[in-house]
PDB file of N, CA and C in Angstrom:
ATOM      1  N   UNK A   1      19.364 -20.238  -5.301  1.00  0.00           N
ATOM      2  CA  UNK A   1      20.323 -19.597  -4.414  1.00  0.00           C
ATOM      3  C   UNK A   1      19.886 -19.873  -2.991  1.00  0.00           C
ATOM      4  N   UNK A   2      20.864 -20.476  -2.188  1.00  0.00           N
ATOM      5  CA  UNK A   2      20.454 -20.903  -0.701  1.00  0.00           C
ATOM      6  C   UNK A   2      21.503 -20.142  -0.016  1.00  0.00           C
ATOM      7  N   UNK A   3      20.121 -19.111   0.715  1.00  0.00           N
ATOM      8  CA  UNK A   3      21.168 -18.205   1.732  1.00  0.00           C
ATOM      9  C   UNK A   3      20.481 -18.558   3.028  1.00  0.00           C
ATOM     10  N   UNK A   4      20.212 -19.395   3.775  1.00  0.00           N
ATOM     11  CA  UNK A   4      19.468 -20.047   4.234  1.00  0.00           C
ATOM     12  C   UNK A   4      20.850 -19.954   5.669  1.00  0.00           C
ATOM     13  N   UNK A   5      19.643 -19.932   6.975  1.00  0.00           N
ATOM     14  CA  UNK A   5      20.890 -20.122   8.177  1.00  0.00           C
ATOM     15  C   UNK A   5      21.977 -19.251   7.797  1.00  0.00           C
ATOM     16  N   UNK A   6      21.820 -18.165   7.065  1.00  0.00           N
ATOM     17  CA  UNK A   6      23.100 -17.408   7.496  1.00  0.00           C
ATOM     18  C   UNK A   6      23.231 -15.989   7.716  1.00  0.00           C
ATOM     19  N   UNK A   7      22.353 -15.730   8.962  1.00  0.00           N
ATOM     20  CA  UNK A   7      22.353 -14.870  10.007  1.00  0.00           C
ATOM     21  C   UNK A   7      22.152 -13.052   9.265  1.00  0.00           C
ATOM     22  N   UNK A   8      21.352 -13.355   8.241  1.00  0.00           N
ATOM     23  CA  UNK A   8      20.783 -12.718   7.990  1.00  0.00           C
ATOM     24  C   UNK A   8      19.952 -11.209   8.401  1.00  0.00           C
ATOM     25  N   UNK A   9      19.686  -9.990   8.380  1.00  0.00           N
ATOM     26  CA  UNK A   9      19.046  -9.279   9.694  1.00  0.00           C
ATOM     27  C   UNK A   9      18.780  -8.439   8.644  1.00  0.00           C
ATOM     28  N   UNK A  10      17.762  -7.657   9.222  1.00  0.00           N
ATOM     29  CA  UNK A  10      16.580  -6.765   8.882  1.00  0.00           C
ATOM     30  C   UNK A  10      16.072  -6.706   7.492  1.00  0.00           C
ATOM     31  N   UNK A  11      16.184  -5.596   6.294  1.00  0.00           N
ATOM     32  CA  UNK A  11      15.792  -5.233   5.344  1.00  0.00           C
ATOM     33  C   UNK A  11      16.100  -6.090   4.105  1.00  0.00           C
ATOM     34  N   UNK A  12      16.247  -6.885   3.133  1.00  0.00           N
ATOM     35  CA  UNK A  12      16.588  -7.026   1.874  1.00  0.00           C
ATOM     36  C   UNK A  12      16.687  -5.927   1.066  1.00  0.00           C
ATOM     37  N   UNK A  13      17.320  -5.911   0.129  1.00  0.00           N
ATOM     38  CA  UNK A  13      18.213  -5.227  -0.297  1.00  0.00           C
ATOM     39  C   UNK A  13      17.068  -5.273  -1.895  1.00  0.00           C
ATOM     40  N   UNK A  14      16.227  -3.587  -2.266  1.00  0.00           N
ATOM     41  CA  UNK A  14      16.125  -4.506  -3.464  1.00  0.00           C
ATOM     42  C   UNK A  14      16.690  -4.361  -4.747  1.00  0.00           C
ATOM     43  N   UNK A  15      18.270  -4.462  -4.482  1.00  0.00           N
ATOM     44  CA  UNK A  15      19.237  -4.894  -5.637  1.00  0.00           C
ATOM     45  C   UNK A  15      19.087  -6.465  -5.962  1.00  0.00           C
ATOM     46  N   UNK A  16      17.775  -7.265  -5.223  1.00  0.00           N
ATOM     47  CA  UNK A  16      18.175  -8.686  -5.406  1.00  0.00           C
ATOM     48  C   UNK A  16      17.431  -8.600  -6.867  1.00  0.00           C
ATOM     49  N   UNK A  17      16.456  -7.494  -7.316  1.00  0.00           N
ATOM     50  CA  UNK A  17      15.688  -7.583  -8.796  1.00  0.00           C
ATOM     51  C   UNK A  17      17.085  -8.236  -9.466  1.00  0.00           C
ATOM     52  N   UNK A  18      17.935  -8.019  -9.613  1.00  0.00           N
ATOM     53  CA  UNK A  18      19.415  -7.689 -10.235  1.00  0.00           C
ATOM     54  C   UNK A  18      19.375  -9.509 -10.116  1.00  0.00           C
ATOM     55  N   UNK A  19      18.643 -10.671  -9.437  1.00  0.00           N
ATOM     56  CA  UNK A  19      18.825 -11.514  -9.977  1.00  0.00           C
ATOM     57  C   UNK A  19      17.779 -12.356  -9.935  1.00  0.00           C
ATOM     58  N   UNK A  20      17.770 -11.654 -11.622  1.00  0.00           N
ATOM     59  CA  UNK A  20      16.453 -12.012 -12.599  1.00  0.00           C
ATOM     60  C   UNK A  20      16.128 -13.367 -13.083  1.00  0.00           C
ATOM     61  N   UNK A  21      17.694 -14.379 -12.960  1.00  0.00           N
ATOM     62  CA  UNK A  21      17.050 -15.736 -13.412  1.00  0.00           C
ATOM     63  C   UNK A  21      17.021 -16.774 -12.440  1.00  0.00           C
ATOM     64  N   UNK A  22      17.321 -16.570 -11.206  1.00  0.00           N
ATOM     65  CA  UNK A  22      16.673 -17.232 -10.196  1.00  0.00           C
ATOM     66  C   UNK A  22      15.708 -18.006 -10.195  1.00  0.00           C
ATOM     67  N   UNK A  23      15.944 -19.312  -9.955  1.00  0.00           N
ATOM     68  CA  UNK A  23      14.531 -20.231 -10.186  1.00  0.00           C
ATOM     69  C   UNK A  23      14.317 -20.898  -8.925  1.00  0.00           C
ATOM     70  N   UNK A  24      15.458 -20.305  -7.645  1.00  0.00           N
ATOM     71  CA  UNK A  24      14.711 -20.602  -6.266  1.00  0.00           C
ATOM     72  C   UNK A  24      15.848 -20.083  -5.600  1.00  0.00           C
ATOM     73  N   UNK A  25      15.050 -19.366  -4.643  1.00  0.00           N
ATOM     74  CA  UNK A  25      15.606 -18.216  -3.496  1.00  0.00           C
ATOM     75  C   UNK A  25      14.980 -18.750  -2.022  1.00  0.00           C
ATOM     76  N   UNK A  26      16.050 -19.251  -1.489  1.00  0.00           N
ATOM     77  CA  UNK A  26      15.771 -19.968  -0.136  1.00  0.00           C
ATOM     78  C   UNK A  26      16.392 -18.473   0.884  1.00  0.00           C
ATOM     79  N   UNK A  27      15.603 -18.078   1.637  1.00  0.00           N
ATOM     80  CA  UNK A  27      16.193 -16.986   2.609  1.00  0.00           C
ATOM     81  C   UNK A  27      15.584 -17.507   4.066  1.00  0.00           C
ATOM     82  N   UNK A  28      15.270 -18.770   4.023  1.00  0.00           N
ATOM     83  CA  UNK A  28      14.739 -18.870   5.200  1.00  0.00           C
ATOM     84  C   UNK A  28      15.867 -19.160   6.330  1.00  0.00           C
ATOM     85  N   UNK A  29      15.424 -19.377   7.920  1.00  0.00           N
ATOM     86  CA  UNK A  29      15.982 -19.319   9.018  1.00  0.00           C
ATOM     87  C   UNK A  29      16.678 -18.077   8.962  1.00  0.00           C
ATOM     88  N   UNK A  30      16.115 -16.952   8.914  1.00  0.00           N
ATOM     89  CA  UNK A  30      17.678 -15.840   9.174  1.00  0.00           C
ATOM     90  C   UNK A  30      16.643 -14.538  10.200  1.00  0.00           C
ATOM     91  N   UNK A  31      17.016 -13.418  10.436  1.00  0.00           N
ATOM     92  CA  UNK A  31      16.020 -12.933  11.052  1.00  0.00           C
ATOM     93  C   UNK A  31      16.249 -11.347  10.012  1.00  0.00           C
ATOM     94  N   UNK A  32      15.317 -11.341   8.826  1.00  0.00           N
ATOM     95  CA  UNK A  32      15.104 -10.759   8.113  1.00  0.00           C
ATOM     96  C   UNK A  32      13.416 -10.006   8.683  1.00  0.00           C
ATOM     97  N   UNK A  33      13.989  -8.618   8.248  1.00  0.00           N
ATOM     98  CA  UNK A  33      12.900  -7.727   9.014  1.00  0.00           C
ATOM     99  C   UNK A  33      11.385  -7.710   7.962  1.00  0.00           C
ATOM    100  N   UNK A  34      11.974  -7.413   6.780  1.00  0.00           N
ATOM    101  CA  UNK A  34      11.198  -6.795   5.541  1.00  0.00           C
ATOM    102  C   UNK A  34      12.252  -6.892   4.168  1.00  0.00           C
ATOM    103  N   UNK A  35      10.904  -7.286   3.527  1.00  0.00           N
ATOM    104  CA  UNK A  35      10.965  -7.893   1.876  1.00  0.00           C
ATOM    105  C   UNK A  35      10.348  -6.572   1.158  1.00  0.00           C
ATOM    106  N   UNK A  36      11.424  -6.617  -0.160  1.00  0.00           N
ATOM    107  CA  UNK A  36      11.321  -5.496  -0.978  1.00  0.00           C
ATOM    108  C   UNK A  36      10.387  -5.537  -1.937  1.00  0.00           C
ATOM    109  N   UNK A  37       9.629  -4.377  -2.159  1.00  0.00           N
ATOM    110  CA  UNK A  37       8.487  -4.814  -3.020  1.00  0.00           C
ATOM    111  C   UNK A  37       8.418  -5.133  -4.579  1.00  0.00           C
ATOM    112  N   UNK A  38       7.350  -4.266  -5.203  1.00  0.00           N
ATOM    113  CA  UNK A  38       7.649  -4.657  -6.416  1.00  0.00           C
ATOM    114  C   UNK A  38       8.505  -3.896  -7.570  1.00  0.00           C
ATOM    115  N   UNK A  39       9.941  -3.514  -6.343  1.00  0.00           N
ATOM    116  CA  UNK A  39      11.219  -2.770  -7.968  1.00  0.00           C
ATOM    117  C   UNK A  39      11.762  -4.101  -7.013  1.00  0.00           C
ATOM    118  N   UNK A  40      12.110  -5.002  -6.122  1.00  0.00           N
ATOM    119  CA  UNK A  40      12.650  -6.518  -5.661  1.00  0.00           C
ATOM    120  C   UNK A  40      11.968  -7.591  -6.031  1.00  0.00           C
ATOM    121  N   UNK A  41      11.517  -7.948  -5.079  1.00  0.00           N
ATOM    122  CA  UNK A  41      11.248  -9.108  -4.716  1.00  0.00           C
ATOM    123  C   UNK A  41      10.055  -9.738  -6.167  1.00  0.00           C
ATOM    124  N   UNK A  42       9.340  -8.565  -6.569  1.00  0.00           N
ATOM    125  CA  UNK A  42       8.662  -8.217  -7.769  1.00  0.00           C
ATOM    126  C   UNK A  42       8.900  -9.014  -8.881  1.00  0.00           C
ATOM    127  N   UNK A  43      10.439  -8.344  -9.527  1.00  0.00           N
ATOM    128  CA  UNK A  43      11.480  -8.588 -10.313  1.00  0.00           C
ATOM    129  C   UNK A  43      11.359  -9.571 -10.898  1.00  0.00           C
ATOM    130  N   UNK A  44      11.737 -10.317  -9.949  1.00  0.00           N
ATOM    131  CA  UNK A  44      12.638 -12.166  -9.962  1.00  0.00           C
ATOM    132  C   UNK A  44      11.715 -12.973 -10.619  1.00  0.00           C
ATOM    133  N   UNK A  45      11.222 -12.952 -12.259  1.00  0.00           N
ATOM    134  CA  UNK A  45      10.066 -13.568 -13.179  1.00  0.00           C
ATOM    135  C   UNK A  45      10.323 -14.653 -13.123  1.00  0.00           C
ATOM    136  N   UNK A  46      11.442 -15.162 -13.024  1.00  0.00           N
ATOM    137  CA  UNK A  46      11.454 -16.469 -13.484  1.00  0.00           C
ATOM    138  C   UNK A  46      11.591 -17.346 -12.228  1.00  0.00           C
ATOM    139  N   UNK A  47      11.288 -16.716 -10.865  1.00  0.00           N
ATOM    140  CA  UNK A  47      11.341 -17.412  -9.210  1.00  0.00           C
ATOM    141  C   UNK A  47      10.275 -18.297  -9.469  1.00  0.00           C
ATOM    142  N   UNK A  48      10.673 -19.652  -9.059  1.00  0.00           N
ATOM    143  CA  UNK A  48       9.704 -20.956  -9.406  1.00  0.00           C
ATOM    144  C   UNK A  48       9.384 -21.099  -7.697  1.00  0.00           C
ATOM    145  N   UNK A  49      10.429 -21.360  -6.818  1.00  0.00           N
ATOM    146  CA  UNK A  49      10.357 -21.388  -5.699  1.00  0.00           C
ATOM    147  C   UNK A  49      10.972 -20.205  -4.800  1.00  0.00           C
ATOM    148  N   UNK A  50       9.883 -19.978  -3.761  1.00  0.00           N
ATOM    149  CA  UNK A  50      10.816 -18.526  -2.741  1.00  0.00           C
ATOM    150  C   UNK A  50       9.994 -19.458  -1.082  1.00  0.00           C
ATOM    151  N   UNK A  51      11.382 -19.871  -0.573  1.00  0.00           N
ATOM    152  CA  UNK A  51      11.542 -20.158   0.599  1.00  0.00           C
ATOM    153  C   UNK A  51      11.698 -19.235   1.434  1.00  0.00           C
ATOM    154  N   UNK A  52      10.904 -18.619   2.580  1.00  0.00           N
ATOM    155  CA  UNK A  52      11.208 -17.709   3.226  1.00  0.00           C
ATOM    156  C   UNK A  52      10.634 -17.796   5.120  1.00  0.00           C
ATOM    157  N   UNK A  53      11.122 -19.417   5.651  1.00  0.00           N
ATOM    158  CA  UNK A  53      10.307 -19.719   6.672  1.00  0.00           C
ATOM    159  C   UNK A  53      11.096 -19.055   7.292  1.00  0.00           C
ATOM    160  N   UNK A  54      11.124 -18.721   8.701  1.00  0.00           N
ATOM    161  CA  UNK A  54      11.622 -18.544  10.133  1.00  0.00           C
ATOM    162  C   UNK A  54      12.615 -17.595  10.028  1.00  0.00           C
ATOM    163  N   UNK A  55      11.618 -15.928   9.661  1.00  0.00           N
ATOM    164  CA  UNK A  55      11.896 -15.156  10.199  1.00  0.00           C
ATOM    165  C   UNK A  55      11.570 -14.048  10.593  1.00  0.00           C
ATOM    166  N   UNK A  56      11.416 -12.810  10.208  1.00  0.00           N
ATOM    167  CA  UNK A  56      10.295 -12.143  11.207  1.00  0.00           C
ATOM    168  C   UNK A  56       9.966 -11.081  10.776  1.00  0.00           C
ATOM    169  N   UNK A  57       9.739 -11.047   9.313  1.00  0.00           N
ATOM    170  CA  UNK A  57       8.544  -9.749   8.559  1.00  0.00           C
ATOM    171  C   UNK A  57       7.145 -10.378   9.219  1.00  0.00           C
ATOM    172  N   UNK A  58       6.460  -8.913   9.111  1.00  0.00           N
ATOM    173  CA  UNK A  58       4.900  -8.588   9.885  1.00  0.00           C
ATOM    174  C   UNK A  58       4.030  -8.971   8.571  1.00  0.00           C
ATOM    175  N   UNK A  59       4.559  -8.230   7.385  1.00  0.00           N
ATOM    176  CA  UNK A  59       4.125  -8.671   5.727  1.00  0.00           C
ATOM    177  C   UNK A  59       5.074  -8.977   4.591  1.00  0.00           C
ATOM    178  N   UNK A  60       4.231  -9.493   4.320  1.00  0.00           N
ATOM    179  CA  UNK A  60       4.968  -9.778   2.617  1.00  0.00           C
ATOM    180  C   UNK A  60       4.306  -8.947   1.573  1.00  0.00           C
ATOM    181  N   UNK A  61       5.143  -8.896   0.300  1.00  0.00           N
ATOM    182  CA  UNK A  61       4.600  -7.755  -0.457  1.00  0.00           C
ATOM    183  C   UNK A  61       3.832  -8.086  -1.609  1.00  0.00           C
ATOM    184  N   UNK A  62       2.756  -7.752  -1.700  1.00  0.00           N
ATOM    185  CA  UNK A  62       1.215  -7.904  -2.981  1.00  0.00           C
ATOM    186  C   UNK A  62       2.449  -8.690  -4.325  1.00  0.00           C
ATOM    187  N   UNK A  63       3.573  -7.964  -4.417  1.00  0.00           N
ATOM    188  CA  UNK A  63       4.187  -8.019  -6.025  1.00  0.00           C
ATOM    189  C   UNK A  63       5.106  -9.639  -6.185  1.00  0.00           C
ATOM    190  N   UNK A  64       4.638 -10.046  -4.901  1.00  0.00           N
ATOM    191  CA  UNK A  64       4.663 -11.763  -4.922  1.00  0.00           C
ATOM    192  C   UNK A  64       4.221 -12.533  -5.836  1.00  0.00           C
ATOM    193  N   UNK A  65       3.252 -11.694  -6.272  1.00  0.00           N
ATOM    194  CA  UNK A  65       1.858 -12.114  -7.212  1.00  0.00           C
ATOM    195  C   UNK A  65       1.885 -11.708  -8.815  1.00  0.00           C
ATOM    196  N   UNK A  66       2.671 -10.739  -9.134  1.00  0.00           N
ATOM    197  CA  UNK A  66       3.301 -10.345 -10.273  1.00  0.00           C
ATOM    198  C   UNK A  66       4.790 -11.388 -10.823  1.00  0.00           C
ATOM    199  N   UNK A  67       4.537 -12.410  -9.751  1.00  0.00           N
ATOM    200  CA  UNK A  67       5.987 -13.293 -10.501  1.00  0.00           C
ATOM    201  C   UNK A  67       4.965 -14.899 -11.637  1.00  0.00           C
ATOM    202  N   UNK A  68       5.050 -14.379 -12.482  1.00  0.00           N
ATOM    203  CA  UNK A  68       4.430 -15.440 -12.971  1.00  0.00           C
ATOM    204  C   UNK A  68       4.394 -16.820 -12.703  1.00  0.00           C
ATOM    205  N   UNK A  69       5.954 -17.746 -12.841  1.00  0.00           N
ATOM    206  CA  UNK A  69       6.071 -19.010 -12.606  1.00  0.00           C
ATOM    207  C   UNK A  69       6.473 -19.133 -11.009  1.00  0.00           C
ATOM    208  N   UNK A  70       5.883 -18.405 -10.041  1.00  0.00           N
ATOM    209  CA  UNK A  70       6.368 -18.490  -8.636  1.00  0.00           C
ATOM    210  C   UNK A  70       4.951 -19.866  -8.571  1.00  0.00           C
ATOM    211  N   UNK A  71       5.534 -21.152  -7.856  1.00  0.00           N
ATOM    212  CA  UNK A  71       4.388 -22.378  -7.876  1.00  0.00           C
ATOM    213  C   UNK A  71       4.863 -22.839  -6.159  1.00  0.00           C
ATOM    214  N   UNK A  72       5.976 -22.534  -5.571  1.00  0.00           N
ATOM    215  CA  UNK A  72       5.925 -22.452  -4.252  1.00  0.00           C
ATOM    216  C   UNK A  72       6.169 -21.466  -3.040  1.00  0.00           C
ATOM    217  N   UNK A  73       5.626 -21.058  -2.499  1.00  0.00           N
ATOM    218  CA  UNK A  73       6.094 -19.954  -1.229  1.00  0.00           C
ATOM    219  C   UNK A  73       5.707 -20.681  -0.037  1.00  0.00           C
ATOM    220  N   UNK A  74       6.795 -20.594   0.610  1.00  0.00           N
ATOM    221  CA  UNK A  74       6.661 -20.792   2.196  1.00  0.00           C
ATOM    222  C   UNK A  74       7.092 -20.094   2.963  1.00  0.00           C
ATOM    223  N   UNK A  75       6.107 -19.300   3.997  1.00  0.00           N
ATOM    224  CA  UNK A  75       6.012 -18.031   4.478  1.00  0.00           C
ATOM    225  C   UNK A  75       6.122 -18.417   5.963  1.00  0.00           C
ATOM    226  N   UNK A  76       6.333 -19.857   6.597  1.00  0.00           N
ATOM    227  CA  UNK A  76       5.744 -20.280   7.662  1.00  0.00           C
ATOM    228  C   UNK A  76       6.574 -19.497   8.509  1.00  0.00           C
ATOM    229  N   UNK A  77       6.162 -20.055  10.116  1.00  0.00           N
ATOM    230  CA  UNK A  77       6.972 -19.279  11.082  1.00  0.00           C
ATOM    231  C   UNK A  77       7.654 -17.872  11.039  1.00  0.00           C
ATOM    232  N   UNK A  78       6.959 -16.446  10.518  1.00  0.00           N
ATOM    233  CA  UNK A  78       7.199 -15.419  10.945  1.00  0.00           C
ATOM    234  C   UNK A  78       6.001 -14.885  11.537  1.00  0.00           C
ATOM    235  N   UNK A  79       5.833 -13.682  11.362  1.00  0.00           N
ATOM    236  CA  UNK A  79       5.127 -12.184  12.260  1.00  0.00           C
ATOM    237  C   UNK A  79       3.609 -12.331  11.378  1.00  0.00           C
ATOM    238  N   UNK A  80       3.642 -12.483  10.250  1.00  0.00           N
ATOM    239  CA  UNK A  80       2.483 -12.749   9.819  1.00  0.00           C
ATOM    240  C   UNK A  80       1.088 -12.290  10.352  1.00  0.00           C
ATOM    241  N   UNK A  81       0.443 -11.775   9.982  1.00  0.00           N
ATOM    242  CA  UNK A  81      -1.163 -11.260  10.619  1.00  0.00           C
ATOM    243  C   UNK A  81      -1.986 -11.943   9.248  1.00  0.00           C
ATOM    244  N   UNK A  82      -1.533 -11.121   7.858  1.00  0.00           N
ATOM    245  CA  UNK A  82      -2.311 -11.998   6.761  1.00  0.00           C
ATOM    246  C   UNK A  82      -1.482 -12.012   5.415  1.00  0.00           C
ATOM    247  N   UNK A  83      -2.538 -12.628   4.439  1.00  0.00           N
ATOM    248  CA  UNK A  83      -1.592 -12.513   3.328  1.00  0.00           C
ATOM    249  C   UNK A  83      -2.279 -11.810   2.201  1.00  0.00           C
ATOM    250  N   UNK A  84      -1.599 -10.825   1.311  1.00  0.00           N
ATOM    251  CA  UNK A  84      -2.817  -9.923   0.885  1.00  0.00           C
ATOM    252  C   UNK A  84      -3.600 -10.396  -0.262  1.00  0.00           C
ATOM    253  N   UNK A  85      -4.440 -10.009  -0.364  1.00  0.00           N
ATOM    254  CA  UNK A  85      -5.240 -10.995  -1.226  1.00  0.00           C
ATOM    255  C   UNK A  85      -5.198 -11.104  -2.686  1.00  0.00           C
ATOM    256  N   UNK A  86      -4.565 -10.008  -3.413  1.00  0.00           N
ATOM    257  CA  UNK A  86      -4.078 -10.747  -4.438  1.00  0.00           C
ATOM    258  C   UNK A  86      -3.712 -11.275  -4.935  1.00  0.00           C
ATOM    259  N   UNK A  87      -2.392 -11.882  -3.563  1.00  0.00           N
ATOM    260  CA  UNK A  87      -1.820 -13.147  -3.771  1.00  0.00           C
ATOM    261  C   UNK A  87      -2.096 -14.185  -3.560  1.00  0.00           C
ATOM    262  N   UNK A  88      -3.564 -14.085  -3.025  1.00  0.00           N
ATOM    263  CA  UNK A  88      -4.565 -15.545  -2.285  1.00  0.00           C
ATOM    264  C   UNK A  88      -4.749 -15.956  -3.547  1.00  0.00           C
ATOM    265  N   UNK A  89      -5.579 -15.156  -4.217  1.00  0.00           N
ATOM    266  CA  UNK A  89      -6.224 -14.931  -5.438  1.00  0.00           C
ATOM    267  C   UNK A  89      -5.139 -15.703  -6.842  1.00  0.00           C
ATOM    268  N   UNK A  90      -3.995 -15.497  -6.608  1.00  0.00           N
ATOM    269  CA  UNK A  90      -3.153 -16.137  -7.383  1.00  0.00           C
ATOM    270  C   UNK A  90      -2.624 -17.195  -7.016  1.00  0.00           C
ATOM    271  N   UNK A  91      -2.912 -17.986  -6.103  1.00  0.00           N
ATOM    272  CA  UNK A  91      -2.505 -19.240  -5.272  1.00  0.00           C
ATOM    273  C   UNK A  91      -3.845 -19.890  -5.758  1.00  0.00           C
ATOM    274  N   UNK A  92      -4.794 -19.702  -5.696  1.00  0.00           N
ATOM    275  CA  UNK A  92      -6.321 -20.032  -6.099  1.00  0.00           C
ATOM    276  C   UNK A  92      -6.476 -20.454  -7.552  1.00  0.00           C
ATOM    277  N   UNK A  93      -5.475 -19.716  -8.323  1.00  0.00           N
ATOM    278  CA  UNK A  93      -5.561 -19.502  -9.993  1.00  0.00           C
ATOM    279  C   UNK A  93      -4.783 -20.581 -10.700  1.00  0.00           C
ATOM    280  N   UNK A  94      -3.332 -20.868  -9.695  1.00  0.00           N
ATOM    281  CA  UNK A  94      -2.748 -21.808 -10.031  1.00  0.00           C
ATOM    282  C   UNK A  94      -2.655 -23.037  -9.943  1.00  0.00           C
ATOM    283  N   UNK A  95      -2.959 -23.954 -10.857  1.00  0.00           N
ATOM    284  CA  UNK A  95      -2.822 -25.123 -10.463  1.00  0.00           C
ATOM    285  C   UNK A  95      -1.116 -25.851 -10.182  1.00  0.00           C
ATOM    286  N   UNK A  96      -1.709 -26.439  -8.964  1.00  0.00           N
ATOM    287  CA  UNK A  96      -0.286 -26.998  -8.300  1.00  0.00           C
ATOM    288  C   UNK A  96       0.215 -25.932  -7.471  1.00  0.00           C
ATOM    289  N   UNK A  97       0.224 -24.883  -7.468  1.00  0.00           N
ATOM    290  CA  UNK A  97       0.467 -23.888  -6.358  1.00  0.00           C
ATOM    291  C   UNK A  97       0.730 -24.610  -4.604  1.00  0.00           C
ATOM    292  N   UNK A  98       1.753 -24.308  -4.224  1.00  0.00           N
ATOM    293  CA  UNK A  98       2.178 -25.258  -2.806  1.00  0.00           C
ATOM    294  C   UNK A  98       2.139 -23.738  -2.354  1.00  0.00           C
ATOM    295  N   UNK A  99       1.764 -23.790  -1.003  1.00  0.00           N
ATOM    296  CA  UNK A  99       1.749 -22.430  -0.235  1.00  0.00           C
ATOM    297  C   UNK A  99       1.540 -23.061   1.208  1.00  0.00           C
ATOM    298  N   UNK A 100       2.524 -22.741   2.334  1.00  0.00           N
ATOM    299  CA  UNK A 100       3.310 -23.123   3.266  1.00  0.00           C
ATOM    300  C   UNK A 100       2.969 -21.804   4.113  1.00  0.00           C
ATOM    301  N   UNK A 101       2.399 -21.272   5.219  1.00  0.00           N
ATOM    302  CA  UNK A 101       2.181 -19.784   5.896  1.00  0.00           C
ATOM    303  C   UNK A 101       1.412 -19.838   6.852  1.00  0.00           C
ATOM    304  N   UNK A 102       1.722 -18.720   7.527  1.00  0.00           N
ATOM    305  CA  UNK A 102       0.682 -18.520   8.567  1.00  0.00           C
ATOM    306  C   UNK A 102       0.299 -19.635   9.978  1.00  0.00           C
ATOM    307  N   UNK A 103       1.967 -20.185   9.824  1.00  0.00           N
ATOM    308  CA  UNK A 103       1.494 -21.074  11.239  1.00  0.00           C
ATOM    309  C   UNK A 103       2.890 -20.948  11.669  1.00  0.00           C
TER     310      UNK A 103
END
């Protein structure tokens, strides 16, 4: 699902659990405040890819790390300070893991 560039703003909604077979969620370029934790963003088991560059959460949420087949995130260009470490820890675990952040 590419919702990408389309002016997007503050909170996600987390009715997105509600789509569970998602195998890539592009939300980048929009100016999204904050990502829903783990009853959202959590959810989405079968998210292979979550695109989420250029926009302007401070964090992302630990339950990133509870998506089993998630093998790319790109977090680049927002608010960023860090990324929490369980999800380092699961970027570390996976082989082939692409991870895009923090610049």
């Amino acid at each position: 699902l590419d919702l990408s560039n389309n002016q997007l703003s503050g909170a996600i909604s987390k009715r997105i659990a509600c789509l569970g077979a998602l195998h890539l969620l592009d939300l980048s370029q929009n100016s999204i405040t904050k990502l829903p934790g783990r009853n959202g963003i959590g959810k989405l088991r079968n998210l292979e890819e979550f695109y989420f560059r250029a926009n302007k959460v401070k964090k992302i949420p630990s339950s990133l790390a509870d998506i089993p087949s998630l093998m790319m995130l790109d977090v680049s260009d927002n608010n960023l300070k860090s990324i929490p470490d369980v999800l380092i820890d699961v970027m570390k675990r996976r082989t082939g893991f692409v991870f895009v952040g923090m610049g």
